[in-house]
Protein backbone atom coordinates (compact mmCIF):
# COMPACT_ATOMS: atom_id res chain seq x y z
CA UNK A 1 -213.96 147.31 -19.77
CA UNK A 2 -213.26 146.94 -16.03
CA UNK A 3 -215.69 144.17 -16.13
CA UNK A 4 -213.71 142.17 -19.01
CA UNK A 5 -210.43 142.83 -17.20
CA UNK A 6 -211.85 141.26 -13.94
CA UNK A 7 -212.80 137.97 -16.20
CA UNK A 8 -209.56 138.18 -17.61
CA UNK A 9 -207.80 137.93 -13.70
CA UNK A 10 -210.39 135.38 -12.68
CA UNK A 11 -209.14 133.15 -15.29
CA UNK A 12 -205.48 133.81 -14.89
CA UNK A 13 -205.97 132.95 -11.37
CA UNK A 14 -207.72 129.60 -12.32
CA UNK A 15 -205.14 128.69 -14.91
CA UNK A 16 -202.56 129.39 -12.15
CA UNK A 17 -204.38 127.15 -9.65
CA UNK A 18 -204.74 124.28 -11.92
CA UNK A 19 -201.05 124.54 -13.20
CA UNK A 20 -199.81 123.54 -9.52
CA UNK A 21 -197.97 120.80 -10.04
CA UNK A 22 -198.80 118.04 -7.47
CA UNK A 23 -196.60 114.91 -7.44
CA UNK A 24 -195.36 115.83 -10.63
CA UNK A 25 -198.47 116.56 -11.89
CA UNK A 26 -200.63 119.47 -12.22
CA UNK A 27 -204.36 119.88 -10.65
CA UNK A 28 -205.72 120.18 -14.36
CA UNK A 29 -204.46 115.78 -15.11
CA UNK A 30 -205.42 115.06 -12.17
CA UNK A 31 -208.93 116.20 -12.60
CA UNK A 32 -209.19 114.78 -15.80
CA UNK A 33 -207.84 111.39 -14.94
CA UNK A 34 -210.52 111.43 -12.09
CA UNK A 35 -212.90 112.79 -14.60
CA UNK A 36 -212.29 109.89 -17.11
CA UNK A 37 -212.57 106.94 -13.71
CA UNK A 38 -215.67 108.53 -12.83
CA UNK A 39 -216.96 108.66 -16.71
CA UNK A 40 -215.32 105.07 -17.00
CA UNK A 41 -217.84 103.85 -14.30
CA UNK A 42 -220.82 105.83 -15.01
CA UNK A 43 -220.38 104.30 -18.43
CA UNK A 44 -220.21 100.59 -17.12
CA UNK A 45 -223.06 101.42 -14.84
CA UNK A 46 -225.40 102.51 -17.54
CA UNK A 47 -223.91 99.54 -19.93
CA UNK A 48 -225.13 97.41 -17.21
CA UNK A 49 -228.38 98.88 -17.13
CA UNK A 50 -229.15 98.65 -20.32
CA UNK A 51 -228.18 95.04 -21.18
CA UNK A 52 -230.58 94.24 -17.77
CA UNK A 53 -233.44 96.96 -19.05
CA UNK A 54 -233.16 96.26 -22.37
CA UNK A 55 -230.98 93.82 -23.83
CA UNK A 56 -232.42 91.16 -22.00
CA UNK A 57 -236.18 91.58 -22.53
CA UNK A 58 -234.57 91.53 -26.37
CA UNK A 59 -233.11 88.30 -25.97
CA UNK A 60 -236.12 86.24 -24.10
CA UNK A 61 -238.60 87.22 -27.01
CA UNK A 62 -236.69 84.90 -28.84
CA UNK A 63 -237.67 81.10 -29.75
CA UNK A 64 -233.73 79.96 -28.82
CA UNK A 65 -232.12 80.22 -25.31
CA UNK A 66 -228.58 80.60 -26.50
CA UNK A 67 -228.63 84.29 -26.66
CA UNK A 68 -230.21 84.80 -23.13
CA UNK A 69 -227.40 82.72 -21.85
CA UNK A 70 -224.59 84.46 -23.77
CA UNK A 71 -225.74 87.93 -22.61
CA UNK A 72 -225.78 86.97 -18.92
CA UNK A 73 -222.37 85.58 -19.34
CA UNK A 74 -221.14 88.30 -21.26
CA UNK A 75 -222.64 91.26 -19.21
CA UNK A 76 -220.04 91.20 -16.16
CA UNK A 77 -217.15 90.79 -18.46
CA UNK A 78 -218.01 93.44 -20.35
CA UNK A 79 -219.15 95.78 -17.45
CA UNK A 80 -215.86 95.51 -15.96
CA UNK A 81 -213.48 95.52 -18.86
CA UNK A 82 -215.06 99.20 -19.31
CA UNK A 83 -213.91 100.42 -16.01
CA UNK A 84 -210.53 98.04 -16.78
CA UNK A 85 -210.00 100.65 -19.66
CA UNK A 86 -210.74 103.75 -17.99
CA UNK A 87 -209.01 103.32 -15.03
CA UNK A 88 -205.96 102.29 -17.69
CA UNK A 89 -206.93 105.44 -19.83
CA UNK A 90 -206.39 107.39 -16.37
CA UNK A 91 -203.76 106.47 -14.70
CA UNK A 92 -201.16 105.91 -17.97
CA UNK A 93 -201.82 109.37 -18.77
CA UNK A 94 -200.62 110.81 -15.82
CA UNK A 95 -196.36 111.21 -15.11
CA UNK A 96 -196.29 108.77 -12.02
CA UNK A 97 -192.74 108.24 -10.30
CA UNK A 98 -189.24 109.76 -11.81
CA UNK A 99 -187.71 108.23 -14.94
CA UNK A 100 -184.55 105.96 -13.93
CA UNK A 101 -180.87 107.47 -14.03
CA UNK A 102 -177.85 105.14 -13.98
CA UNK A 103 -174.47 105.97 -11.80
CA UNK A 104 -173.50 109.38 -14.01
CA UNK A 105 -177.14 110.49 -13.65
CA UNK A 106 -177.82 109.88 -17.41
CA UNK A 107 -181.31 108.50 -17.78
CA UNK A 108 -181.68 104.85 -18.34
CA UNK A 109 -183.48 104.37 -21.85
CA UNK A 110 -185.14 101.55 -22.84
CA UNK A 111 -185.95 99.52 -26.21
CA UNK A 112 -188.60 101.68 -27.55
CA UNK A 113 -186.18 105.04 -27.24
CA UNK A 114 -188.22 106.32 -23.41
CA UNK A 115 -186.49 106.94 -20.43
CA UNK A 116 -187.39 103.99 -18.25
CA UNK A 117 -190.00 104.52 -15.14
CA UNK A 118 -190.20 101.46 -13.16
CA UNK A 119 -193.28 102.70 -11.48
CA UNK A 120 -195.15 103.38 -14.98
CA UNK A 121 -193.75 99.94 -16.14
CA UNK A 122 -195.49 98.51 -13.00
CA UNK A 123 -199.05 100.11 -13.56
CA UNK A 124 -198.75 99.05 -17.32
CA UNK A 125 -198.11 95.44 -16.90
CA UNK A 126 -200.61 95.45 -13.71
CA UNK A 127 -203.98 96.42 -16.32
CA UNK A 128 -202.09 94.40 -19.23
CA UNK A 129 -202.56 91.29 -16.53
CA UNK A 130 -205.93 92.24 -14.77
CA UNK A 131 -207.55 92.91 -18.80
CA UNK A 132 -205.83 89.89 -19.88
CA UNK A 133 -207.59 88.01 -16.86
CA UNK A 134 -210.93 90.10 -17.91
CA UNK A 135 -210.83 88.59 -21.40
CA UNK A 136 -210.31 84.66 -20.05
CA UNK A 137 -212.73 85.19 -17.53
CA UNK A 138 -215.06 86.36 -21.03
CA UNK A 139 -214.14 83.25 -23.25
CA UNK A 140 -214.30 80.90 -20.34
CA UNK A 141 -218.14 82.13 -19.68
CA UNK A 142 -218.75 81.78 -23.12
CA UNK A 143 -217.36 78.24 -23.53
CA UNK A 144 -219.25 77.65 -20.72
CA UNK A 145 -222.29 78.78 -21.90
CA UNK A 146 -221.90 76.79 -25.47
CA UNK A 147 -221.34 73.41 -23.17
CA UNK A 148 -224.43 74.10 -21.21
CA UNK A 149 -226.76 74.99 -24.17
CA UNK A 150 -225.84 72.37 -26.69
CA UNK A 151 -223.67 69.66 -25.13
CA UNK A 152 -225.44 69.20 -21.70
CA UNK A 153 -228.72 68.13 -23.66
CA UNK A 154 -226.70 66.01 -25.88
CA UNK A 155 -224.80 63.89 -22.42
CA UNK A 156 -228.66 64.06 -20.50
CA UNK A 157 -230.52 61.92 -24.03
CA UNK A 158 -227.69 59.30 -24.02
CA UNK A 159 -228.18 56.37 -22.21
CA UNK A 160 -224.70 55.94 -20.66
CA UNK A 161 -224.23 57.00 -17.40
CA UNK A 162 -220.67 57.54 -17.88
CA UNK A 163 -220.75 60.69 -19.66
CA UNK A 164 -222.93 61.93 -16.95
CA UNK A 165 -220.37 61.06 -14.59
CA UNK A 166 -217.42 62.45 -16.51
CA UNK A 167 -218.93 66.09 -17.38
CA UNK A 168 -218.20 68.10 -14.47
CA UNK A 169 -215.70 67.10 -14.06
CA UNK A 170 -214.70 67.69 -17.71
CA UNK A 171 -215.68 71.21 -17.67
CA UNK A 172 -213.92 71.58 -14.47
CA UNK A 173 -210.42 70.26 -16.12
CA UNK A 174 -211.01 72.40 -19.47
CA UNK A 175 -211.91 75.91 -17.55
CA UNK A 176 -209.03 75.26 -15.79
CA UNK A 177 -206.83 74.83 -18.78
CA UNK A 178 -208.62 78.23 -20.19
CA UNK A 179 -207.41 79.87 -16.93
CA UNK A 180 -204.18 78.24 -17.16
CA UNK A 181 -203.46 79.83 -20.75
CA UNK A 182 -205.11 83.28 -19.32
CA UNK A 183 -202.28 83.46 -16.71
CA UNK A 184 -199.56 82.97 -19.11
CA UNK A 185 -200.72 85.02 -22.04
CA UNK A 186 -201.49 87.60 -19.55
CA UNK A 187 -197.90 87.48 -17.71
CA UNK A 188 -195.89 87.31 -21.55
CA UNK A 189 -197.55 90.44 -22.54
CA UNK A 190 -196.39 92.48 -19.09
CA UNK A 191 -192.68 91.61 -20.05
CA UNK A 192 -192.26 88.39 -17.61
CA UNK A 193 -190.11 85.35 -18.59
CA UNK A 194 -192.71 82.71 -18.85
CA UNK A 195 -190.22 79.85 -20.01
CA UNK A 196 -187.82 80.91 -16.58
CA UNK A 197 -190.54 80.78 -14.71
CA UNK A 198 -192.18 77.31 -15.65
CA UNK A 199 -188.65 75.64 -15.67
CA UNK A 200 -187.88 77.38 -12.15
CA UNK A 201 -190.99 75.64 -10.89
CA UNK A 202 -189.54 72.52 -12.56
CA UNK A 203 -186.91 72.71 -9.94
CA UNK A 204 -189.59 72.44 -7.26
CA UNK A 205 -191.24 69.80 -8.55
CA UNK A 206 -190.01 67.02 -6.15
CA UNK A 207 -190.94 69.33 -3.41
CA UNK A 208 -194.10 69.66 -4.71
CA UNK A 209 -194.67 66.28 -5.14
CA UNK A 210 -194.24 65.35 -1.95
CA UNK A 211 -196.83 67.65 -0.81
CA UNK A 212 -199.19 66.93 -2.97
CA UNK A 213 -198.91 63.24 -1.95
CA UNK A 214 -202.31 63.34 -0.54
CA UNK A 215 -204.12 65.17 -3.96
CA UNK A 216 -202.59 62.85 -6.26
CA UNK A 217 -203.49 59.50 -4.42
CA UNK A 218 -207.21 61.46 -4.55
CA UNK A 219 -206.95 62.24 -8.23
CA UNK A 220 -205.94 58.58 -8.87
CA UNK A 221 -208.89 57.37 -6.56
CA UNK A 222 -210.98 59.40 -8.94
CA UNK A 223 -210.28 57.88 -12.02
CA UNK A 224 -210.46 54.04 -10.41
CA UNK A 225 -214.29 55.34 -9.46
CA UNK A 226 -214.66 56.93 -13.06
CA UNK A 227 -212.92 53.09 -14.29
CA UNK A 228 -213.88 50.96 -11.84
CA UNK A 229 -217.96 52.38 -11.49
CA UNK A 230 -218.70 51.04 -8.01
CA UNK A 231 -221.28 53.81 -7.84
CA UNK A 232 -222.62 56.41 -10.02
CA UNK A 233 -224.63 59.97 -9.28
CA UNK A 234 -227.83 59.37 -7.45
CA UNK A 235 -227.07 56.45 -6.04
CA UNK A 236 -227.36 55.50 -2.21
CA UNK A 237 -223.64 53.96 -0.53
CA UNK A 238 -222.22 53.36 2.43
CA UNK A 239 -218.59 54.37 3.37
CA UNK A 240 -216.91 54.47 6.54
CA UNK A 241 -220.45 54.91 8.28
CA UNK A 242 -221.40 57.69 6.25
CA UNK A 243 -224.39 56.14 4.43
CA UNK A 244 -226.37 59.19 1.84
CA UNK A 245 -226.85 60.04 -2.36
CA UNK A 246 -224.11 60.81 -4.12
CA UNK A 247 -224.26 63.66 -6.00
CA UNK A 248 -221.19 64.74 -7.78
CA UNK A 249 -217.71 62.53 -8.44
CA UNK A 250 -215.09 64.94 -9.08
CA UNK A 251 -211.51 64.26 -10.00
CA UNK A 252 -210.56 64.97 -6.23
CA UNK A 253 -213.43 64.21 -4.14
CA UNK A 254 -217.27 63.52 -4.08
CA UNK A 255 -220.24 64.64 -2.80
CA UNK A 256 -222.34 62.46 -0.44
CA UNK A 257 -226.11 63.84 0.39
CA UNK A 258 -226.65 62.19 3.57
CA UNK A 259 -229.92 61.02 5.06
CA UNK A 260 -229.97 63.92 7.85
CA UNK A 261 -229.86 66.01 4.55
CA UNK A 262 -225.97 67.27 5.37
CA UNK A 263 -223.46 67.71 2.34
CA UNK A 264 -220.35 65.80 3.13
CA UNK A 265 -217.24 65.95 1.22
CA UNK A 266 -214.95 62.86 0.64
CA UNK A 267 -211.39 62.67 -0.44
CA UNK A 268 -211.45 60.30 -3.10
CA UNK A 269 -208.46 58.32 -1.86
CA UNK A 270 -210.58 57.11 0.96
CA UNK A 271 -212.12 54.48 -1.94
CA UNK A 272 -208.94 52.83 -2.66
CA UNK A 273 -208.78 51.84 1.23
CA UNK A 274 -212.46 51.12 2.31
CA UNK A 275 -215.05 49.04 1.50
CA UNK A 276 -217.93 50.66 -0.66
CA UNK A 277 -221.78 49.35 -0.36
CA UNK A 278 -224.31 50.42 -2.87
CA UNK A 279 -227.44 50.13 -1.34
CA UNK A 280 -229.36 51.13 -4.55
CA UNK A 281 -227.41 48.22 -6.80
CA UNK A 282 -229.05 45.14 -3.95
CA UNK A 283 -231.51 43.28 -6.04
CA UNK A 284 -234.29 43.57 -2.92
CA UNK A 285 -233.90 44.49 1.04
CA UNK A 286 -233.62 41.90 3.19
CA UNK A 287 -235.86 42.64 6.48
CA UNK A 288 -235.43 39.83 9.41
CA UNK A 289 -238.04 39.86 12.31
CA UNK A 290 -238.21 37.95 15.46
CA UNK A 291 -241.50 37.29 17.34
CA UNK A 292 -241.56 35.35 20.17
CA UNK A 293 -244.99 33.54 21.61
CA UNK A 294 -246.29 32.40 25.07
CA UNK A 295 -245.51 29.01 26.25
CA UNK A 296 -249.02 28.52 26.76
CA UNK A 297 -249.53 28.43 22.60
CA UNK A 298 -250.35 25.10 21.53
CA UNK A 299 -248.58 23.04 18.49
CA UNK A 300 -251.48 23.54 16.45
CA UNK A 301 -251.55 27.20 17.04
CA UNK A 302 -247.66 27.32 16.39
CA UNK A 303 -248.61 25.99 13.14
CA UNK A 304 -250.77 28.36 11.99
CA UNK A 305 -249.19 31.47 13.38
CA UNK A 306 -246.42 30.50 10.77
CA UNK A 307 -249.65 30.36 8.12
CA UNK A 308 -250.37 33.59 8.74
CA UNK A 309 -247.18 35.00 8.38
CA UNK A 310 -246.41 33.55 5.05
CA UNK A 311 -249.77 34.25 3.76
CA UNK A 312 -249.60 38.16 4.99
CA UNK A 313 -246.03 38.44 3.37
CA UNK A 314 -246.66 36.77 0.28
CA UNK A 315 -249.63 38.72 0.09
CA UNK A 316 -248.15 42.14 -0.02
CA UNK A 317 -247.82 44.02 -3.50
CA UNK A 318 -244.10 45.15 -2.40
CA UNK A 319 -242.82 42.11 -1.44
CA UNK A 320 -240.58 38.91 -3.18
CA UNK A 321 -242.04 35.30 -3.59
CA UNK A 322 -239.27 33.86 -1.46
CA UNK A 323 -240.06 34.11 2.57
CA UNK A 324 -238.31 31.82 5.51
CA UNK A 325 -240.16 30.67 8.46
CA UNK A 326 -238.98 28.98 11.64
CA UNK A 327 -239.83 27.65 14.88
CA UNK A 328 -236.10 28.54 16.07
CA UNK A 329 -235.65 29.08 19.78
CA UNK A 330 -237.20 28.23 22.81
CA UNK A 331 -236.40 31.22 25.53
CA UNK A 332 -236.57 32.03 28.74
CA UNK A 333 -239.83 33.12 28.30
CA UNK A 334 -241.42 32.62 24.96
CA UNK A 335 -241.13 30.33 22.05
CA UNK A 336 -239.43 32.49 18.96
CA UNK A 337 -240.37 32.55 15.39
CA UNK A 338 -237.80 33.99 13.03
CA UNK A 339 -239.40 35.31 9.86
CA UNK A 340 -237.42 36.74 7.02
CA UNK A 341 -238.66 38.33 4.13
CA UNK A 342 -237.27 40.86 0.80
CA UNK A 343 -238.79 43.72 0.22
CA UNK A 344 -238.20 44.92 -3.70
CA UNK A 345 -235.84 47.09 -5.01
CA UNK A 346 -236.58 50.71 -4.92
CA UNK A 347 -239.41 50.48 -2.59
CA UNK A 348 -239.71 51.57 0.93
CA UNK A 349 -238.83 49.04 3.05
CA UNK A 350 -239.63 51.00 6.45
CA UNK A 351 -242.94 51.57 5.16
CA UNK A 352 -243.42 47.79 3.59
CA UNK A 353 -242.66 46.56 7.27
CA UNK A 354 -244.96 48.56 8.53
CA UNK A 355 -247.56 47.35 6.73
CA UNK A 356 -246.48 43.96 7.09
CA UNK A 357 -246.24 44.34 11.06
CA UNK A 358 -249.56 46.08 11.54
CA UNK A 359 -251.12 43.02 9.24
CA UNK A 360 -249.14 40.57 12.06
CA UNK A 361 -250.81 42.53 15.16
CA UNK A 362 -254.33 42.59 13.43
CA UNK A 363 -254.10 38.87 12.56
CA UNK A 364 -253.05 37.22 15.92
CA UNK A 365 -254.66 39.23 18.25
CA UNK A 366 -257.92 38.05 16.18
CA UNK A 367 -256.80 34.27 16.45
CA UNK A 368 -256.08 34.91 19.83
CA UNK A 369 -252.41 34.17 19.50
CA UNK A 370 -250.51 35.75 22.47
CA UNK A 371 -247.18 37.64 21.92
CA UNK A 372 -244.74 36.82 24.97
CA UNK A 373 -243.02 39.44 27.09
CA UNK A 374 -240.54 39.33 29.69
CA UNK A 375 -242.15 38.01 32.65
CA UNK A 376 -240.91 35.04 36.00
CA UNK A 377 -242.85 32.56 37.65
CA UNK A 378 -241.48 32.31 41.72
CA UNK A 379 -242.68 29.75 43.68
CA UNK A 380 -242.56 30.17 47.14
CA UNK A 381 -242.03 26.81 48.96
């Protein structure tokens, strides 16, 4: 009996600890809110787990790779909107802040009949944003993930080059719109005043147009490249002494790979105002070379050292037909020969003149055909 009668205090004295009421709440919500956060993200943990453990393996047994791409889109969305809704779960049922009272100390009642509690108001249209957000962030992934597994194959088998150019920038402009539609869904549902608020930013809009001078003379510069096509992706240009690959055109800038291997970023509006060269549109690269010969080489010799340097070039696999030779200039001290020469497109043309300069040094220094250096003759009377 006494035994009973102690259980009996021990669990009046619990009761009476967990019915202390801290910020107007006892220990016993408090404890469960925390209990449901904590169950909220053991539960996304485990969720997590098992779409990586389990889910996944699933997926990649099968013959199409649509699924495998949905479920690693979907898996953060999901993940998180679980913790979203406990942490929701949690906090709306706890009694935070004091309802609202008016000037006679009568509470302040709302549409649905409650007294109103601007702080409870404020939590609730906080998660209804944030799971909003959650849900575009979902559809967005899985838009993206549609685009990716059966448009992108469709835009890479088409022979336009267009498209190609066009699609990031595409899915750029339509995830934004997503987003865009997100926001104001989400903001509508907590109560805001969408239509106040976009023709309040109306207002601005000069204001805002004069600082976005600079973006919109970009955007326009993108769609004169998109229009115009003075270069596509891949290819090799030459702006402002920036000469690399291109590899993306956005609607605002593009994306040079240069030759040192950097990643520089231009403003598109820099193409309206400087000249553009495409090195990969030139039919062939022109290579010039000068050579210059002692004075002591004869006429005859002359002659054929010009032999052999239209029989090398025209005798390289890399090389065009056309080639221009010329006794041009008689120097200080050596008798020039200016030899030009296209190598074709595409190829190498470092390497080509390589080759083509080695063949030179072989050739003369067998024919004993002297190349001239700097060098004075003082007589001394």
């Amino acid at each position: 009996m006494l035994y009973s009668q102690n259980n009996i205090n021990t669990m009046e004295e619990i009761n009476a600890f967990l019915s202390q009421t801290f910020y107007q709440n006892t220990l016993l919500d408090w404890a469960i809110s925390f209990g449901i956060i904590l169950g909220a993200v053991i539960l996304a943990k485990i969720t997590y787990w098992i779409i990586g453990r389990f889910v996944k393996k699933v997926t990649a047994k099968t013959k199409t790779s649509l699924d495998d791409l949905l479920v690693d889109k979907l898996e953060e969305p999901v993940v998180y909107a679980i913790a979203i809704i406990g942490f929701f779960w949690a906090f709306m049922r706890l009694s935070l802040g004091s309802p609202e009272l008016d000037i006679e100390g009568h509470l302040l009642i709302g549409e649905n009949g409650e007294a109103i509690n601007h702080v409870q108001n404020f939590f609730s249209h906080a998660f209804t944003i944030i799971f909003t957000l959650n849900i575009t962030w979902l559809v967005v992934r899985i838009v993206d993930a549609m685009i990716t597994e059966y448009l992108m194959p469709i835009i890479e088998r088409s022979e336009s080059d267009l498209d190609d150019q066009l699609m990031p920038t595409i899915r750029k402009v339509f995830k934004l719109i997503l987003w865009t539609f997100g926001i104001i869904i989400g903001l509508n549902n907590a109560g805001f005043d969408v239509a106040a608020l976009i023709a309040g930013l109306g207002i601005g809009g000069l204001a805002f147009a004069l600082a976005a001078k600079d973006t919109v003379q970009n955007i326009f510069g993108g769609i004169m490249i998109f229009l115009d096509k003075p270069f596509k992706p891949k290819d090799r240009i030459v702006i402002n002494g920036i000469d690399g690959s291109v590899e993306e055109v956005g609607i605002r800038s593009t994306r040079i790979r240069t030759l040192a291997g950097r990643l520089v970023t231009i403003p598109n509006g820099q193409f309206n105002d400087n000249a553009i060269e495409n090195v990969t549109n030139e039919p062939s690269r022109k290579v010039s070379t000068n050579l210059g010969l002692t004075y002591e080489t004869s006429p005859d010799q002359m002659e054929k050292s010009m032999a052999y340097l239209r029989e090398i070039v025209q005798s390289h696999d890399l090389t065009e037909e056309k080639v221009t030779i010329g006794f041009n200039a008689w120097g200080d001290f050596a008798m020039g020969i200016l030899l030009i020469y296209y190598v074709k497109s595409g190829e190498d043309s470092l390497a080509v003149q390589t080759d083509i300069n080695m063949a030179i040094l072989r050739k003369f220094n067998d024919n004993g055909l002297e190349f001239a250096y700097p060098t004075q003759t003082i007589y001394k009377k």
